[in-house]
C-alpha atoms as a PDB file:
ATOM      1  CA  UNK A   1     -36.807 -14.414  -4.980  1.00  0.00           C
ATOM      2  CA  UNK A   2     -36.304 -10.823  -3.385  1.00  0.00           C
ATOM      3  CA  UNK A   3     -32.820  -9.419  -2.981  1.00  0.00           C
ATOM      4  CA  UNK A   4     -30.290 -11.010  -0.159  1.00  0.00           C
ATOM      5  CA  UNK A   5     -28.593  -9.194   2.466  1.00  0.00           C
ATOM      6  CA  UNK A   6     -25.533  -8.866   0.101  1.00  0.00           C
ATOM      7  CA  UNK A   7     -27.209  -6.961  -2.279  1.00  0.00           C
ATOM      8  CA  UNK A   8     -29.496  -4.589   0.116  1.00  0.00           C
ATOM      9  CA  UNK A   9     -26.162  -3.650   1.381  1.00  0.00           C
ATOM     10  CA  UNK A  10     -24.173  -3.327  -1.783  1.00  0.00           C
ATOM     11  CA  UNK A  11     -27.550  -0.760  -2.995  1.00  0.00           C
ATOM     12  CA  UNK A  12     -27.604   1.018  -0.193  1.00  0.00           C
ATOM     13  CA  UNK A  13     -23.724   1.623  -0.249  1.00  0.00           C
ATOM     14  CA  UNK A  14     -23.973   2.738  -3.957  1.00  0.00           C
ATOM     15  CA  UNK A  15     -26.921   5.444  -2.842  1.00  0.00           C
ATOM     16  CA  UNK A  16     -25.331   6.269   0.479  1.00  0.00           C
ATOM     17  CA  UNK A  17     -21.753   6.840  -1.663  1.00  0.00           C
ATOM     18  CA  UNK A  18     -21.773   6.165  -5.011  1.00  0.00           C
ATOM     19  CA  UNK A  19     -22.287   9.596  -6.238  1.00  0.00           C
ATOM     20  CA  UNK A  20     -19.209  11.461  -3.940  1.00  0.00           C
ATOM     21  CA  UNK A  21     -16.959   8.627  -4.631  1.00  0.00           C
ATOM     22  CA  UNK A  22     -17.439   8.883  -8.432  1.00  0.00           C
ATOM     23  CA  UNK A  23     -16.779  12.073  -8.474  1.00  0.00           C
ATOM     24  CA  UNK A  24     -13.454  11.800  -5.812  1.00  0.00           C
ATOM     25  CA  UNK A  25     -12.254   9.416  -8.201  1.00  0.00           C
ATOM     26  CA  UNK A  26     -13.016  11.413 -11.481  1.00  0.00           C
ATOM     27  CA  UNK A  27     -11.129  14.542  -9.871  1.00  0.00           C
ATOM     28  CA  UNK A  28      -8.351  11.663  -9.556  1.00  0.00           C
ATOM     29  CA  UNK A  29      -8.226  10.234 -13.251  1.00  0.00           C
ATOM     30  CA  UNK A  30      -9.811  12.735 -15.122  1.00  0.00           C
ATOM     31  CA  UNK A  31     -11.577   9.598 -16.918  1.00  0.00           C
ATOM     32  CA  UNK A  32     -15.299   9.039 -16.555  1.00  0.00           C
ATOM     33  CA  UNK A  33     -14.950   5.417 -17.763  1.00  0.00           C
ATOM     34  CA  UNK A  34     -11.719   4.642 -15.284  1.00  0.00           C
ATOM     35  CA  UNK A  35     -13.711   6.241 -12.722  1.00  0.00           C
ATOM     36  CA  UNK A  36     -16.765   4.453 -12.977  1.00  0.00           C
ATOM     37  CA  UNK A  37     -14.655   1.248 -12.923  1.00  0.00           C
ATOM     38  CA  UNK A  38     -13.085   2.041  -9.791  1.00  0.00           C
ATOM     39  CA  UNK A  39     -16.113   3.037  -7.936  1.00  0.00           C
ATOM     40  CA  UNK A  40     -17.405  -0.649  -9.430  1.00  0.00           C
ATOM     41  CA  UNK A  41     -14.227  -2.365  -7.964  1.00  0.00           C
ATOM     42  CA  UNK A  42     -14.288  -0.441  -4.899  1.00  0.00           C
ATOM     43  CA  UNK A  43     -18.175  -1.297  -4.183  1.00  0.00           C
ATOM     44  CA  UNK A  44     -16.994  -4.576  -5.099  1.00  0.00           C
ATOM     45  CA  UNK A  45     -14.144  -5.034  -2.490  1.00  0.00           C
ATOM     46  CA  UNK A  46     -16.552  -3.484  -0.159  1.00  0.00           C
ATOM     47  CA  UNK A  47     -19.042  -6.493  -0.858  1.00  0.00           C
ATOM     48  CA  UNK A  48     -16.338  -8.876  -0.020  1.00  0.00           C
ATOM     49  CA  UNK A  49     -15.282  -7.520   3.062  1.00  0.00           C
ATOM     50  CA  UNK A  50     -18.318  -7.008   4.833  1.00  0.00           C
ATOM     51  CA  UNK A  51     -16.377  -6.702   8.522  1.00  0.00           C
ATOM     52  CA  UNK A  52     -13.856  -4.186   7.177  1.00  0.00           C
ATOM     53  CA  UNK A  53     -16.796  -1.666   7.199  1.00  0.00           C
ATOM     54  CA  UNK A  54     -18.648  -2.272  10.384  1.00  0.00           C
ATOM     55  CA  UNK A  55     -17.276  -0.670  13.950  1.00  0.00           C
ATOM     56  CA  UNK A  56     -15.927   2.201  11.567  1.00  0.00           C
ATOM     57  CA  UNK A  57     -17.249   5.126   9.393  1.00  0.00           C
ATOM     58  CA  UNK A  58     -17.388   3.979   5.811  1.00  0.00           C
ATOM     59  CA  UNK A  59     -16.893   6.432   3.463  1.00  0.00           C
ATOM     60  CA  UNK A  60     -13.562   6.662   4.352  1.00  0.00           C
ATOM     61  CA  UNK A  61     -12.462   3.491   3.720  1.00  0.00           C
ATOM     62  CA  UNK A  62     -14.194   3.713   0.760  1.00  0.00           C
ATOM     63  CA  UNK A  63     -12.426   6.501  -0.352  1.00  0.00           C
ATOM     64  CA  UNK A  64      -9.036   4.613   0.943  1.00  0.00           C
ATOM     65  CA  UNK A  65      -9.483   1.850  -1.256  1.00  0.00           C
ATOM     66  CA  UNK A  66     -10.346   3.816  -4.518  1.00  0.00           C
ATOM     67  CA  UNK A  67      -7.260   5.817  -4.433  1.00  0.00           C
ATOM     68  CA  UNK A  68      -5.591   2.623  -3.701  1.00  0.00           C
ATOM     69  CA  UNK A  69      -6.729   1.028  -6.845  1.00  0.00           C
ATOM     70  CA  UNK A  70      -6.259   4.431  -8.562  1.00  0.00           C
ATOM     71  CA  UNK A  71      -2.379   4.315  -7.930  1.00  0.00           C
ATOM     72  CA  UNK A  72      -2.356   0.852  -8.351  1.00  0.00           C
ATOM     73  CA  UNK A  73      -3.939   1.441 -11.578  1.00  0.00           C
ATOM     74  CA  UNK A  74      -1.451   4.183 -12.451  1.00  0.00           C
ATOM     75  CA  UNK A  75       2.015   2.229 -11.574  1.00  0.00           C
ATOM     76  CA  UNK A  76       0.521  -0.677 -14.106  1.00  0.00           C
ATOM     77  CA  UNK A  77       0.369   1.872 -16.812  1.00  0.00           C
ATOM     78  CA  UNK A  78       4.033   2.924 -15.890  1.00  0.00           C
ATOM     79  CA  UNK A  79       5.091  -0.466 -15.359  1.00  0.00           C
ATOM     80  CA  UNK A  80       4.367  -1.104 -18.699  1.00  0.00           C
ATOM     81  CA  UNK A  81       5.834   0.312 -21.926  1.00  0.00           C
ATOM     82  CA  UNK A  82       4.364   2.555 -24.419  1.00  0.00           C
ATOM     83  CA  UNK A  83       2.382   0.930 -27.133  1.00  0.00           C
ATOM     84  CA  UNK A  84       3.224   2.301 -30.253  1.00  0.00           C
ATOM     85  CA  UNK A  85       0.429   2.165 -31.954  1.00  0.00           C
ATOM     86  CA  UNK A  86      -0.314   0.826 -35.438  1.00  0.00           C
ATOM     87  CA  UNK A  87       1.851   3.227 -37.568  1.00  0.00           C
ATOM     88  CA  UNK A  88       5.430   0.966 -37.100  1.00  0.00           C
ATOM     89  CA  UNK A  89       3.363  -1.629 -38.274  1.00  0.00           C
ATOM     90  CA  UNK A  90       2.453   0.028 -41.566  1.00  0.00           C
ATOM     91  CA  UNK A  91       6.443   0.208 -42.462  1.00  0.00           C
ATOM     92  CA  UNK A  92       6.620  -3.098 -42.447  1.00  0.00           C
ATOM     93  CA  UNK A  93       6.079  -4.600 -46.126  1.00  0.00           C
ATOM     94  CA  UNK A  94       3.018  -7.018 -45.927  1.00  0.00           C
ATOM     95  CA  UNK A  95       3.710 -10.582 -45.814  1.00  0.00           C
ATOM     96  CA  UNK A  96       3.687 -11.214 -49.179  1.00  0.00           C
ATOM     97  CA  UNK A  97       5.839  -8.736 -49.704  1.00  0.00           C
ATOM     98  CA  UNK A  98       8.454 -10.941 -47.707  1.00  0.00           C
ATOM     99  CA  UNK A  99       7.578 -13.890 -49.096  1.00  0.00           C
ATOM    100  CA  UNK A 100       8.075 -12.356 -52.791  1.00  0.00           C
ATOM    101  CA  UNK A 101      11.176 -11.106 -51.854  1.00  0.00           C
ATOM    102  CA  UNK A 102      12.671 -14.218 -50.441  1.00  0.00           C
ATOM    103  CA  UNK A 103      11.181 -16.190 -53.647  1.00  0.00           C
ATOM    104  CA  UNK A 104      13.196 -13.768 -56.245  1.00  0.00           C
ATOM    105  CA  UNK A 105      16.504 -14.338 -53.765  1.00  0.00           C
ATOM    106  CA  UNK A 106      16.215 -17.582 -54.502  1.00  0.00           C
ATOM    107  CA  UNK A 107      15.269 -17.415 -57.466  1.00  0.00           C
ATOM    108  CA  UNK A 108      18.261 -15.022 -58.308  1.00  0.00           C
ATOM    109  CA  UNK A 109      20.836 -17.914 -56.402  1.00  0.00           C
ATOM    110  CA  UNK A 110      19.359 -20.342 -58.901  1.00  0.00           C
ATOM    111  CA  UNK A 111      19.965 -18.268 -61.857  1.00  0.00           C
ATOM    112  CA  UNK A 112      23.632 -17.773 -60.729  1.00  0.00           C
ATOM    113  CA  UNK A 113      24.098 -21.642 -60.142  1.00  0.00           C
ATOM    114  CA  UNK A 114      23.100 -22.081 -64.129  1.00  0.00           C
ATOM    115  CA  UNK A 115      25.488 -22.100 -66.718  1.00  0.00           C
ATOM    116  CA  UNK A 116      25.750 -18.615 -68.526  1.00  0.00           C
ATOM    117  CA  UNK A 117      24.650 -19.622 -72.150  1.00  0.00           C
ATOM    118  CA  UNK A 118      21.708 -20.804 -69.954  1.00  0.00           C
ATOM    119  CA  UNK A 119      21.434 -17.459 -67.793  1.00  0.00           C
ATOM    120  CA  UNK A 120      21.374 -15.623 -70.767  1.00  0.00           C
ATOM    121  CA  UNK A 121      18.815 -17.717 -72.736  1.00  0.00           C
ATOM    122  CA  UNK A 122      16.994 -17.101 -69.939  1.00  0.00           C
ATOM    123  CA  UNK A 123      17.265 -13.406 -69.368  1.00  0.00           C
ATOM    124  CA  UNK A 124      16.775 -12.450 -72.813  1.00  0.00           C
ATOM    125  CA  UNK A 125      13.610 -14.941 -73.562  1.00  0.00           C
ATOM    126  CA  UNK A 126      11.461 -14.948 -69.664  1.00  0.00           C
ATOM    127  CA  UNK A 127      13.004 -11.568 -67.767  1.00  0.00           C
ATOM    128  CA  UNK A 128      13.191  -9.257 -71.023  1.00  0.00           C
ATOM    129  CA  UNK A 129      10.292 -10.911 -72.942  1.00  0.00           C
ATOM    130  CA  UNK A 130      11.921 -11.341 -76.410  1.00  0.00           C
ATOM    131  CA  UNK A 131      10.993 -14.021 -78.770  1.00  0.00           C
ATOM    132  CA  UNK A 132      12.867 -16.753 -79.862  1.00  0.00           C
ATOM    133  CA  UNK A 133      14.089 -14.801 -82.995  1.00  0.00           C
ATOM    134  CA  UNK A 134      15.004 -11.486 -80.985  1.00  0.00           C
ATOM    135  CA  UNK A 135      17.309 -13.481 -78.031  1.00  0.00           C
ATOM    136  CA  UNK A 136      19.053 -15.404 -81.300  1.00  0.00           C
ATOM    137  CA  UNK A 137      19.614 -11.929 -82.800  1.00  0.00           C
ATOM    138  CA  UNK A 138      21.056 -10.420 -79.312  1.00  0.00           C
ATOM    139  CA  UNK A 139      23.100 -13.947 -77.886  1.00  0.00           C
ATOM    140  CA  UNK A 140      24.391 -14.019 -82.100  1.00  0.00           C
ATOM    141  CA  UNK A 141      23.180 -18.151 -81.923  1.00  0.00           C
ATOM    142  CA  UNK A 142      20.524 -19.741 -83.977  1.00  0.00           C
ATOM    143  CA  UNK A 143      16.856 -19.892 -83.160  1.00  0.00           C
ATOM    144  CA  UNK A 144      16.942 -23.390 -82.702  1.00  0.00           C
ATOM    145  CA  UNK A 145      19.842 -23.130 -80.345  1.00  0.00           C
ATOM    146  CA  UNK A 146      17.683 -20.616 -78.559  1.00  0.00           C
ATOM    147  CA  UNK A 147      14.738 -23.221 -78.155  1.00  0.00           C
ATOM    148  CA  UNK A 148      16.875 -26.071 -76.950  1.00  0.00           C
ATOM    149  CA  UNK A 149      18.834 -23.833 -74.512  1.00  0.00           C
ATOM    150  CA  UNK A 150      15.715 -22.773 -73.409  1.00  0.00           C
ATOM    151  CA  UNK A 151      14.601 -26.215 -72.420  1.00  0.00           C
ATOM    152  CA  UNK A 152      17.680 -27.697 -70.667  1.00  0.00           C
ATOM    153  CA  UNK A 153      17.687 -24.182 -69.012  1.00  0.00           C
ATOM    154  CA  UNK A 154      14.401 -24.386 -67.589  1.00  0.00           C
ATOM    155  CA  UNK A 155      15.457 -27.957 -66.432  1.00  0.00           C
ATOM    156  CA  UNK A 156      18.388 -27.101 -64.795  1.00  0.00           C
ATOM    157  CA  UNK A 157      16.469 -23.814 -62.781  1.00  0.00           C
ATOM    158  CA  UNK A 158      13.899 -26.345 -61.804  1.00  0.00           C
ATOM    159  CA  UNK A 159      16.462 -28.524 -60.770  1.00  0.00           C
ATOM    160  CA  UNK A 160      18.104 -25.484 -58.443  1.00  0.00           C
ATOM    161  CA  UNK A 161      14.913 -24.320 -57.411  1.00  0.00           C
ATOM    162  CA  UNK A 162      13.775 -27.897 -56.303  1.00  0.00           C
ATOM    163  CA  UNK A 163      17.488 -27.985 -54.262  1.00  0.00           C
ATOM    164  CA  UNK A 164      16.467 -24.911 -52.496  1.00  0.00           C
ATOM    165  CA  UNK A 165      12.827 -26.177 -51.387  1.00  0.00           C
ATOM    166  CA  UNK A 166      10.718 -24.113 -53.753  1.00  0.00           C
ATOM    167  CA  UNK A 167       9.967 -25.884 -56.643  1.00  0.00           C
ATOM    168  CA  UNK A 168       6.830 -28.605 -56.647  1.00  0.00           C
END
């Protein structure tokens, strides 16, 4: 199947104008790829409105219509505000950042909620990594206080951790 009427007239506009447009529109923009796009559109429009270019020269109205869609083009951009790019973006901590954070608020919240012979228990054996024998030295209690302190303490912070929505 040959080419239709549309598209005889749509190649003969693009030889007949295509160059002088593109470069009308480039001395407009300054961007080859904008310019190119615009010439497209503008062949385009000129496809779709066959009767707007008979009983008049052409080229004119060509020319019309690109720096139509050139302004157009130009009062979008202006319309719309600045991106900023991807450095902002790069301040921000990383998600898990965030979520780490909020864990060791709550976390913190629990601790306070505990009793302070628990807190401490606590502190000394999980947050400062001392044995069982080093916290009873520091707290001044017996190991075996240490170790059943230690239990009801994790209890109790699983309890308050459970209260806040984070615990299993």
């Amino acid at each position: 199947m040959g080419p239709t009427a549309d598209d005889r007239l749509l190649r003969a506009l693009y030889a007949e104008h295509g160059g002088p447009l593109l470069g009308y529109i480039l001395r407009l923009t300054g961007d080859r790829q904008q310019a190119e796009d615009v010439v497209q559109e503008t062949l385009l429009r000129a496809w779709r409105h066959p009767e707007a270019l008979t009983g008049r020269p052409v080229r004119p109205w060509l020319f019309t219509v690109a720096r139509n869609l050139v302004v157009d083009a130009h009062r979008a951009r202006q319309a719309r505000p600045p991106e900023a790019g991807e450095a902002p973006l790069a301040l921000l901590p990383a998600a898990d950042d965030l979520d780490r954070a909020l864990e060791s608020w709550t976390v913190a919240e629990a601790l306070a909620d505990l009793s302070p012979q628990h807190r401490a228990v606590l502190i000394e054996t999980y947050y400062r990594g001392l044995s069982v024998a080093e916290t009873a030295a520091v707290l001044g209690i017996p190991p075996g206080t240490v170790k059943s302190r230690t239990y009801y303490a994790l209890r109790a912070l699983k309890l308050a951790l459970e209260e806040r929505g984070l615990a299993p």
